[in-house]
Structure formats: C-alpha cells, structure tokens
Protein backbone atom coordinates (compact mmCIF):
# COMPACT_ATOMS: atom_id res chain seq x y z
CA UNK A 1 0.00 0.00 0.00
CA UNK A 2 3.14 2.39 0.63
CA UNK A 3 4.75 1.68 -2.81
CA UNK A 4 1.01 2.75 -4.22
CA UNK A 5 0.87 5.64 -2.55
CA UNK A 6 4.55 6.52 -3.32
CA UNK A 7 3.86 5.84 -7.03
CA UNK A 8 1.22 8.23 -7.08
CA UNK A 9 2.76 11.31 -5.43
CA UNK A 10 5.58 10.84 -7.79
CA UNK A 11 4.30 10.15 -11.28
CA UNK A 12 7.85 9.82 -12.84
CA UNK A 13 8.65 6.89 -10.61
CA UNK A 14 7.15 3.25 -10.61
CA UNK A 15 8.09 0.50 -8.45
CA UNK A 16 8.43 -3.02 -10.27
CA UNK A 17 5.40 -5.46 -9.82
CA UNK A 18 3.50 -1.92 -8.55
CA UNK A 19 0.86 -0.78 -11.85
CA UNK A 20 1.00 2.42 -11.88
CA UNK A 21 -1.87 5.13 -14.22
CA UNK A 22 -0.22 9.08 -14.22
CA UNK A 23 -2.86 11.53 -14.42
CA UNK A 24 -5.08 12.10 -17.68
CA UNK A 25 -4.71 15.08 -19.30
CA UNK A 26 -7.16 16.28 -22.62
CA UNK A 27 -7.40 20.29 -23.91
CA UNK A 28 -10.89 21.86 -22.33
CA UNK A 29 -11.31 23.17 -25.79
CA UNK A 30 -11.06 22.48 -29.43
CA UNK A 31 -12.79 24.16 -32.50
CA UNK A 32 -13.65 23.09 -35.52
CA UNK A 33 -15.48 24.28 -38.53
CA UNK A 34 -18.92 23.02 -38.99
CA UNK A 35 -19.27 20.04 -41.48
CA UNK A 36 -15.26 19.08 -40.87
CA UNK A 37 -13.86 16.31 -38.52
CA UNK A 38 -12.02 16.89 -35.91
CA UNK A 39 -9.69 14.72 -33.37
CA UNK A 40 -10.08 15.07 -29.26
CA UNK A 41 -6.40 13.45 -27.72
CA UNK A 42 -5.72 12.85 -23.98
CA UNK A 43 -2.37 11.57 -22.91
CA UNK A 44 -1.29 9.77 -19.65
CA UNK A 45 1.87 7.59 -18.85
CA UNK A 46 1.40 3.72 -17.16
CA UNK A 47 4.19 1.27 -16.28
CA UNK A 48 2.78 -1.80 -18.24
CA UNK A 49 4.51 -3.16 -20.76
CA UNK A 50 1.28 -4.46 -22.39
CA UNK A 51 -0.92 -2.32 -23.77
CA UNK A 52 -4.01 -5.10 -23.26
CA UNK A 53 -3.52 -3.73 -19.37
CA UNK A 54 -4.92 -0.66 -19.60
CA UNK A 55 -8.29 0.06 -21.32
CA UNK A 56 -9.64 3.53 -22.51
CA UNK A 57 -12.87 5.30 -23.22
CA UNK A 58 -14.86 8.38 -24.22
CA UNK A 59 -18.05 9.63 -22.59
CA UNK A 60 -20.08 12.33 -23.73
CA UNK A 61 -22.37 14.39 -21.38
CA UNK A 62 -24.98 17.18 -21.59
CA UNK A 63 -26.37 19.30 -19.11
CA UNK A 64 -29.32 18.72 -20.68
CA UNK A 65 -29.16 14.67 -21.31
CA UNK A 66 -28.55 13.16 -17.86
CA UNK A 67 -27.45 10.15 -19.50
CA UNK A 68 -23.66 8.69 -20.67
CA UNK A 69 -22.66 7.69 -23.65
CA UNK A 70 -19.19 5.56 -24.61
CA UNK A 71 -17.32 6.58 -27.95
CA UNK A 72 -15.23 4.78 -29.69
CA UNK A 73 -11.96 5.33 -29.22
CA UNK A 74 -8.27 4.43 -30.78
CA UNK A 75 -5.48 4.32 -27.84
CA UNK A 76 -1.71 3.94 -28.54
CA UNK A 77 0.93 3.38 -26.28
CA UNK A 78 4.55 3.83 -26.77
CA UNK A 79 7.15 2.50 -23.87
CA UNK A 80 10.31 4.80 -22.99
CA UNK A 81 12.15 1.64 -23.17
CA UNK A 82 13.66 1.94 -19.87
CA UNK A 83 13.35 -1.51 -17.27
CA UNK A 84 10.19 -0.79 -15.27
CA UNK A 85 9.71 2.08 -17.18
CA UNK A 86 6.65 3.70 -18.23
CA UNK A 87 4.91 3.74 -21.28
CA UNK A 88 3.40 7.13 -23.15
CA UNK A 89 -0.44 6.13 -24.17
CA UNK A 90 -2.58 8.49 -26.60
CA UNK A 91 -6.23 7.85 -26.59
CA UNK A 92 -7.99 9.82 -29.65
CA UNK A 93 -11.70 10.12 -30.31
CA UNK A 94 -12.31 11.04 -33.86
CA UNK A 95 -15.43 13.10 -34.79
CA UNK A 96 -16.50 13.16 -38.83
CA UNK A 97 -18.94 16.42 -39.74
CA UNK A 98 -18.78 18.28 -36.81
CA UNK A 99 -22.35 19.95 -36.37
CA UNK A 100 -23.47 22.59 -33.72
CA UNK A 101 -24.86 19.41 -32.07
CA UNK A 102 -21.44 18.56 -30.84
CA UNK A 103 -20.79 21.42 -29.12
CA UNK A 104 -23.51 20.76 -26.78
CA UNK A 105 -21.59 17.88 -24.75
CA UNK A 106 -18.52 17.67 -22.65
CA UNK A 107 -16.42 14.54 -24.00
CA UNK A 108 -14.15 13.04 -21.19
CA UNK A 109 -11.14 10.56 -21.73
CA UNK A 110 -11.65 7.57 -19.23
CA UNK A 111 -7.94 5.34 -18.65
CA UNK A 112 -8.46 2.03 -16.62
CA UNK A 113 -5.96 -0.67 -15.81
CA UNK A 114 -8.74 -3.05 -14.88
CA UNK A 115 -6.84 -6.15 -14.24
CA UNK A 116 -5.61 -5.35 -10.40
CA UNK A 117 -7.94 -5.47 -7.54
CA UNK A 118 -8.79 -2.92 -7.19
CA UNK A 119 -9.19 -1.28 -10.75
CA UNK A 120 -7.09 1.56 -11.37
CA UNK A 121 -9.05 4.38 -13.18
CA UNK A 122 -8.29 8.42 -13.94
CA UNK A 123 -10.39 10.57 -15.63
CA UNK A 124 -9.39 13.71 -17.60
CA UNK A 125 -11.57 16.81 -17.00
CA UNK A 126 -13.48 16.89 -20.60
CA UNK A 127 -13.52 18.84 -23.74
CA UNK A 128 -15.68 20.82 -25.54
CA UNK A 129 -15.93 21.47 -28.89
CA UNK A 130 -16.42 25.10 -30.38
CA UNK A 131 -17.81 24.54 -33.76
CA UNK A 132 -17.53 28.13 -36.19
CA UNK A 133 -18.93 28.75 -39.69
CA UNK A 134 -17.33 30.28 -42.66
CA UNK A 135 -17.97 34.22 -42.52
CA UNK A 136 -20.40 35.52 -45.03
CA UNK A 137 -19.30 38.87 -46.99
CA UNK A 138 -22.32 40.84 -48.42
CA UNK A 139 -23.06 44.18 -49.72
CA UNK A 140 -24.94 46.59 -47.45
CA UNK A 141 -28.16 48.28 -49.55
CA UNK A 142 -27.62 45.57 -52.85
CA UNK A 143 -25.35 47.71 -54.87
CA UNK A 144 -22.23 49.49 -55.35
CA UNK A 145 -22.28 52.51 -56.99
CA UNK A 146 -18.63 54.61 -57.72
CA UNK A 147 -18.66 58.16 -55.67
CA UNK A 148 -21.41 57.06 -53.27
CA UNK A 149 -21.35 55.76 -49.75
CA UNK A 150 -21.71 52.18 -48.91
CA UNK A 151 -20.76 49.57 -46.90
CA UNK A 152 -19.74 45.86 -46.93
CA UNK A 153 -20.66 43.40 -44.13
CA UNK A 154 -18.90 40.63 -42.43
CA UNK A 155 -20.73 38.16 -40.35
CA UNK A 156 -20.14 34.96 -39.02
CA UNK A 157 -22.12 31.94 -36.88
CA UNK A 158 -20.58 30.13 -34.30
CA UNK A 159 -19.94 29.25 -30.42
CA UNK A 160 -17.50 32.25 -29.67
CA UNK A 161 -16.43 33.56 -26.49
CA UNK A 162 -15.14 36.99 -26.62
CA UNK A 163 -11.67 38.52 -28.26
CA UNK A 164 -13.20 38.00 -31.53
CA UNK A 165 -11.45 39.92 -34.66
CA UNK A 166 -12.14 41.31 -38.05
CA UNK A 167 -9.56 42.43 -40.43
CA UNK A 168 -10.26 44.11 -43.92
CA UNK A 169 -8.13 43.91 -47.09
CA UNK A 170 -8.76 45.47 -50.28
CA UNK A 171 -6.35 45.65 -53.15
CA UNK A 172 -4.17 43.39 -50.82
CA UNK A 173 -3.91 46.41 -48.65
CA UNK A 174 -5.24 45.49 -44.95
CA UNK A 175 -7.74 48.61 -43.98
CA UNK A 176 -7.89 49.88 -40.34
CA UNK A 177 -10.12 52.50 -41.00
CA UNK A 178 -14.08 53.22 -41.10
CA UNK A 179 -14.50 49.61 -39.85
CA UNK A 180 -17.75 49.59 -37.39
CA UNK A 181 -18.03 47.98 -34.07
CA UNK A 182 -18.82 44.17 -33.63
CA UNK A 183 -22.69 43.72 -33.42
CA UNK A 184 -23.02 40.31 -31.70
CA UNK A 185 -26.73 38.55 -31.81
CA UNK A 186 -27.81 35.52 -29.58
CA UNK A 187 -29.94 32.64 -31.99
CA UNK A 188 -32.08 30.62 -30.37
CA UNK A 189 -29.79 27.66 -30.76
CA UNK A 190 -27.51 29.75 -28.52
CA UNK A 191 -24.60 30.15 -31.43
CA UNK A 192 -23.68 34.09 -31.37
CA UNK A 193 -23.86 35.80 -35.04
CA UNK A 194 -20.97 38.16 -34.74
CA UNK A 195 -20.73 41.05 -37.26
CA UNK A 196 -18.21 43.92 -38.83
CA UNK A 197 -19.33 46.44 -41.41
CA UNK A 198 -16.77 48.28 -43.28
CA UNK A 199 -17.46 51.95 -44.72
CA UNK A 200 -16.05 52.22 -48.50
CA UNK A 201 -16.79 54.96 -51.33
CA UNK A 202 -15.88 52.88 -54.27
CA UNK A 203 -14.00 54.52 -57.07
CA UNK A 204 -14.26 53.05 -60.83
CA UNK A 205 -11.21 51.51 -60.36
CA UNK A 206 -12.71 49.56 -57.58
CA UNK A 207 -15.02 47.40 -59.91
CA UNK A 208 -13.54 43.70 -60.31
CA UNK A 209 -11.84 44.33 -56.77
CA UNK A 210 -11.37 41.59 -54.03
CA UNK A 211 -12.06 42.60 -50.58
CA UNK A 212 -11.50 39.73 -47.93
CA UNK A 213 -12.70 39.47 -44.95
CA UNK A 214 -10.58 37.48 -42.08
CA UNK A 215 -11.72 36.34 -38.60
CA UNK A 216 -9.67 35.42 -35.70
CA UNK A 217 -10.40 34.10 -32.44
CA UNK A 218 -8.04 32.76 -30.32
CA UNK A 219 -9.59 28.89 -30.53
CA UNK A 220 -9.36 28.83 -33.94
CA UNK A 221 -6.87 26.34 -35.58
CA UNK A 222 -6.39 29.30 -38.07
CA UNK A 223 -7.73 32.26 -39.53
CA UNK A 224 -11.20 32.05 -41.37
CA UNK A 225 -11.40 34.06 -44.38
CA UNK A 226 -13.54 34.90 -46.76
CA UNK A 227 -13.93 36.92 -50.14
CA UNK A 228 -15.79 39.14 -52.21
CA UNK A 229 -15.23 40.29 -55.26
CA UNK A 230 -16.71 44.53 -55.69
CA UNK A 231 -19.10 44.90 -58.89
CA UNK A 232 -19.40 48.81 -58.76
CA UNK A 233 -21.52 50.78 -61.09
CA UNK A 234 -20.65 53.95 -62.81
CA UNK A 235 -21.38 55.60 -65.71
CA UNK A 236 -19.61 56.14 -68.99
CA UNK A 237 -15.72 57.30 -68.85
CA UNK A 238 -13.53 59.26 -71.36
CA UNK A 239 -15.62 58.12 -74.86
CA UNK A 240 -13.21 57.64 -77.86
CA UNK A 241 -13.28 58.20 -81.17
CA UNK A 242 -10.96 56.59 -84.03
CA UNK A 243 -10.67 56.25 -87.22
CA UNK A 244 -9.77 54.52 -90.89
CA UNK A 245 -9.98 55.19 -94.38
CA UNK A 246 -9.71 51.55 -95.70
CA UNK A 247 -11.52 48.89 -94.82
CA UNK A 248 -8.66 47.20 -94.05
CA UNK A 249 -6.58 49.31 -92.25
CA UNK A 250 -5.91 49.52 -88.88
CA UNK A 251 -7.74 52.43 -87.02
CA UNK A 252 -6.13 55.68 -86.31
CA UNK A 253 -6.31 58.19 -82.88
CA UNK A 254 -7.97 61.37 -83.16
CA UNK A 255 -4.64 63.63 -83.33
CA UNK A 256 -5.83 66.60 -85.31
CA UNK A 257 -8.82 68.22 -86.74
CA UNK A 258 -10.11 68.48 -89.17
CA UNK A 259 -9.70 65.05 -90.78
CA UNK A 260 -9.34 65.79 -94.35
CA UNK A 261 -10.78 62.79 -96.50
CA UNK A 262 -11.29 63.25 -100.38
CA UNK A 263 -14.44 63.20 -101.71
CA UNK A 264 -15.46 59.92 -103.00
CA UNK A 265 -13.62 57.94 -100.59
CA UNK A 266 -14.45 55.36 -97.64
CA UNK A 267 -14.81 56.31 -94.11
CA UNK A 268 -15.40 54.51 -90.50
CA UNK A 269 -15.49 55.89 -86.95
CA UNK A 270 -15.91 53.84 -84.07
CA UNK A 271 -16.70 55.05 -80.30
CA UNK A 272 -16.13 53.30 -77.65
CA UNK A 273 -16.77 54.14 -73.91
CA UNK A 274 -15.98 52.34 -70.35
CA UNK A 275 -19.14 51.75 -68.27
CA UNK A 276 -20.79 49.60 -66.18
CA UNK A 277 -23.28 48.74 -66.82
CA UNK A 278 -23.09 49.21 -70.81
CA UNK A 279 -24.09 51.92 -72.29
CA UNK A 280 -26.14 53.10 -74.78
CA UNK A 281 -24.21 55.24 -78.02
CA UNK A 282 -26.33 57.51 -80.06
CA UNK A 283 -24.51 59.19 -83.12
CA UNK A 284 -25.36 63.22 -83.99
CA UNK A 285 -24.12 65.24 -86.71
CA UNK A 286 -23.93 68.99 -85.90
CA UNK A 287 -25.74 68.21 -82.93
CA UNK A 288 -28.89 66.75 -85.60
CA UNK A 289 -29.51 63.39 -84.32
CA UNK A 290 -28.61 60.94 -86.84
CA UNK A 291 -28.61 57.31 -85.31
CA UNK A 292 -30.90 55.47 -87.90
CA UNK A 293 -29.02 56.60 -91.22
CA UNK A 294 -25.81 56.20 -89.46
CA UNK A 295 -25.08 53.57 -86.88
CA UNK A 296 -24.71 50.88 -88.96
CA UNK A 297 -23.04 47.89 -85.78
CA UNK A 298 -23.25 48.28 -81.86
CA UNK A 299 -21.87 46.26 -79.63
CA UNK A 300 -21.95 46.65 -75.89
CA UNK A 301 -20.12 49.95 -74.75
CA UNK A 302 -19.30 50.49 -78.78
CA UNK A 303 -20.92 51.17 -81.66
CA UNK A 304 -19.41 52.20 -85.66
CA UNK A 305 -20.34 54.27 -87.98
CA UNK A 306 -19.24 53.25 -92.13
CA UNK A 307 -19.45 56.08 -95.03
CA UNK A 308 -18.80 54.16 -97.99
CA UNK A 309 -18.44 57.04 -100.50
CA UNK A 310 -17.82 60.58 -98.97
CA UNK A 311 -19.60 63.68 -100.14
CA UNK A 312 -18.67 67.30 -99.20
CA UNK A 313 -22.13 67.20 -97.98
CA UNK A 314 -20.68 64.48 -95.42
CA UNK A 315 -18.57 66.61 -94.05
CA UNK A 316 -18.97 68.23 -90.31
CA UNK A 317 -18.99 67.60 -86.52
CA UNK A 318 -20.23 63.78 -86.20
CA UNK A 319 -20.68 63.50 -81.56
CA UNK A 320 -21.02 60.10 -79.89
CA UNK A 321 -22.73 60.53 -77.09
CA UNK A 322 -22.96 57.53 -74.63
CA UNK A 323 -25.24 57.35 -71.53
CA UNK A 324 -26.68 54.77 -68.92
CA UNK A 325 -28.39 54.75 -65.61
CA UNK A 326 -25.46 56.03 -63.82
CA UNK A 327 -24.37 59.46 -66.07
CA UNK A 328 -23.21 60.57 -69.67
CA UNK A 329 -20.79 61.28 -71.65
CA UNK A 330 -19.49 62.13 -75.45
CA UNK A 331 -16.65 62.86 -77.78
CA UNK A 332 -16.61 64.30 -80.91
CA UNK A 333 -14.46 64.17 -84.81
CA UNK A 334 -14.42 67.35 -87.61
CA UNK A 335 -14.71 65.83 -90.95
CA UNK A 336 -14.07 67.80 -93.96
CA UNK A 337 -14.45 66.44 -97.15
CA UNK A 338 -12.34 68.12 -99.96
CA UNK A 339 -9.41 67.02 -102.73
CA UNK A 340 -5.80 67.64 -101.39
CA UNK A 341 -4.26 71.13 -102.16
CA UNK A 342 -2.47 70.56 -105.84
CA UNK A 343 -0.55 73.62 -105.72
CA UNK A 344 2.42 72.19 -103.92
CA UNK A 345 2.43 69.42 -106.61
CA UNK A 346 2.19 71.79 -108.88
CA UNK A 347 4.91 73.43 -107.75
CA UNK A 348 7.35 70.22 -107.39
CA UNK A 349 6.44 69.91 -111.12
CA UNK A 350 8.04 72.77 -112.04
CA UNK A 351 11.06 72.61 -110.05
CA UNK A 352 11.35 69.05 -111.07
CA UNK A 353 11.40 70.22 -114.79
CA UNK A 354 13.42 73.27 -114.47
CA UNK A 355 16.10 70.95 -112.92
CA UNK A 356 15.96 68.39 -115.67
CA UNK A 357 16.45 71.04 -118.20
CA UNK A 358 19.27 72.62 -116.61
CA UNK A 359 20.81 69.20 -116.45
CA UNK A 360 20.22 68.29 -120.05
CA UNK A 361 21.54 71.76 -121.07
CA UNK A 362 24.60 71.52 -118.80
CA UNK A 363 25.07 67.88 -120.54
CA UNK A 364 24.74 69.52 -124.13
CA UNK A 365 27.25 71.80 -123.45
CA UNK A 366 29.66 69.47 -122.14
CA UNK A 367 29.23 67.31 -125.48
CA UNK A 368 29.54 70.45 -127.99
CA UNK A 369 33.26 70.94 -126.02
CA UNK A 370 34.37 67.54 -125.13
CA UNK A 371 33.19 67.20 -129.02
C-alpha cells in the first residue's frame, strides 16, 4: 500500500510489480469548422509493458441529457524503453462532420488498468468542442455605386467567447479604418452571429476588386477568411473616337482636326466608352440626331459608324454621345471632305522640270566641247 501511494505522489517513478496510471490530461477546448472532422487526444503515462492492461474510453455528457454515452476510441501506447519504465499512451476520439450538435456535450477521456484489484481508473476533465462557420461577406443596400457611400458586411455563426477579430483587405492592402463595431446577436440555438461592417466609397477603379474578410479568435486552428469580389456601377468614362480610311486598315487616334478625306472615298469611326453597366451610343451630326441613317453595328459599350463614298455634304462635326443609368458622356471628330491642295504638286512639277532642263543643257554643253 506504501509503494502505491509513493507511485502516485511521484508520477515519474514506478516500483516493479506496482501498476502504476499518471494523471489524464485532454485540452478543455477544441474548435472546428462546422461540417469538418475533428480529433479530441488525452495523454497519460502507465508502467505496463502491455498495452491489453490498460483500457480507454470516451463519454459524452450534456447538461441537458442526464445520461452517458461511450465513444469509440483508438489508444496507442509507446514505452520509454527503460526496465520498469513507463509507457506514453494516446487515446484519440475522432469526430466526422462536426455539427453545432457537438458542441452541446462535454467529452471526457476515461484510462483504466482493470486487471488489479482494485481497478485503477483516472479521468481527464473533458472537452468541448467550439464549432464556427465560414464568414459571409455581403453588400450593405444591394449595390455598389462609384462616388457614393456604402458599406460591406462581415458576419459569421458560431460558439464564440469573446476577443473575436475582423480584419479588412482590399487591393491586398489590410484597412484599419471606417470599420464599425462588432454587433453580436444571440440565436435561439444559442450560437452568437458576430458582425463587422466596413465603410467604402468605391471609385471606378474599384469594380472587379477583391475585398477579404478574415476572422480570428483565439480557438481557432487558423484564420477564417472569406472573399468578395466589388461589382461597382458607374457611368460612362472618357468616350473615344478613331478612325480609318480603308476597310482594311488599322484604325487611327484622333490627333488633329479636321480630318481631311477626299471626296469619294471610304470612311469609319468607331466610339467606344468604359461603363458599367453598358451603355447606350447615339450618333449626332452637328448636334442633328442621326442614329438610324448612321449607326450601322453596336456592340456593348461600342458602336461604328461606315461612309462608304464621302460627299462634301458628309462633311462636319459627327458626336457620340454615350449614356446609362449612372451618367453621360461624349466625344466628338471634324470631318471635312475636300481634294488635297495641288498647288504644292504643282509646284514640285516645275522645279522638277526646271532641274531636268538645266541638267540636259549643262550635258549639251559638255558634249559640244568635249566634241
């Protein structure tokens, strides 16, 4: 009875023939996220040398269920290897598709040796498992428009305890500021819906933009994140106008004006505009609206307009104007129809004949001396 009671006060000792069971130890807490497994280990040292001594087993309890339940269990035990020494033992209840009905027991590690008289038993002082959602990222209002005040949400469902955190990164850039205070709500299935709004004007720029979201709590086996990716609306930006005066040439910028184009010949302007959504591209000569006899193929934010033969009557201030829900805006070409000036040609002409004569009379007189 004295080597028992020795053995006990110092768990690093054993005394040969003596069975010995150290103390069982298991984490009070674990989390997991719903719909994953997750593994509850207790430990505890023995001096057998047989692992059929010592027997283990899970209980569950809940406040609410007076009754006990065993769980399987898988228990390995590794010796130190030492005469007499003790061996390490790991006893591991695996859970698959954790649900929030999990976290409503308290699973404890039992360790028996129940082949001395009497048995030798320890239990560990339970676990409980903390079982967290994915965070859901949603737009405050529906929409995002560029220039105007909105907001994005964070929110997330779970068993939390306090020390909860948000952090906010747009453009890769974490944000610190206009982030709102937590706003924690008790379900009736007592999980806490914890949530973080962050204040944003989005710019055009902004549209196609991922914004994440990322949770941390200190029970967590690592930070939850989650995503969104910013559709912002805005209206048309910085319409464009070019040009060509072959069908199968490449188009040209706007660089000057006018742009002079012979009578007679081929000409196509397209106009294109950023804008989400698409807009809408009405064509206007001198300010005369003149879609129907000249739009001849839209597409979404562009639309072309094809002058097969050019008249001076042609000629003049052609607008695109684009517009949706969100604004407006236009560009504009000069087009003046008229035949290239032929006094410089006329003018290389001459000079191109004056110097041929005074070559062929410089020759001649060469000849008549040389002669």
């Amino acid at each position: 009875m004295l080597a028992q009671l020795i053995a006990l006060l110092l768990p690093g000792t054993s005394i040969v023939g003596v069975p010995h069971l150290g103390k069982v130890t298991q984490p009070p807490l674990v989390s997991v996220l719903r719909g994953k497994s997750v593994t509850i280990n207790c430990t505890f040292i023995y001096n057998g040398t047989n692992s059929e001594w010592v027997y283990t087993a899970w209980y569950k309890t809940s406040p609410l269920a007076p009754y006990v339940q065993n769980e399987e269990n898988t228990l390995i035990c590794i010796p130190d290897g030492t005469p007499g020494g003790f061996s390490h033992c790991i006893a591991s209840l695996k859970i698959e598709r954790a649900s929030f009905d999990h976290s409503e027991y308290n699973y404890t590690c039992l360790a028996q040796i129940p082949t001395v008289s009497p048995p030798l038993e320890r239990r560990g002082q339970g676990t409980w498992i903390q079982i967290y959602e994915p965070p859901e990222v949603s737009i405050v209002d529906g929409a995002l428009v560029a220039g105007r005040k909105s907001s994005l949400t964070c929110s997330a469902k779970g068993l939390y305890s306090e020390n909860i955190s948000f952090i906010w990164a747009c453009h890769g850039i974490n944000i610190s500021t206009n982030v709102t205070t937590l706003i924690t709500k008790r379900t009736g299935d007592g999980t806490s819906v914890v949530t973080n709004r962050l204040e944003i004007v989005p710019k055009v720029r902004d549209h196609g933009t991922v914004c994440r979201c990322q949770i941390n709590h200190v029970t967590f086996r690592q930070p939850v994140i989650n995503e969104v990716i910013l559709h912002v609306l805005y209206g048309p930006q910085d319409p464009k106008i070019i040009y060509r005066l072959n069908n199968t040439d490449s188009y040209h910028p706007v660089t000057s004006s006018p742009i002079i184009v012979p009578p007679d010949s081929f000409l196509e302007l397209r106009c294109s505009v950023d804008s989400n959504p698409a807009s809408s591209l009405i064509w206007m000569k001198d300010r005369e609206n003149h879609t129907e006899m000249l739009q001849i193929a839209a597409e979404l934010n562009s639309s072309i307009v094809k002058i097969k033969h050019l008249q001076s009557e042609d000629g003049g201030v052609y607008w695109c104007t684009a517009n949706n829900s969100y604004g407006w805006g236009n560009a504009s070409v000069w087009i003046k129809a008229e035949q290239e000036d032929s006094t410089l040609i006329w003018i290389f002409v001459i000079r191109f004949i004056a110097v041929a004569a005074f070559i062929f009379i410089l020759t001649t007189l060469s000849c008549l001396v040389n002669c």
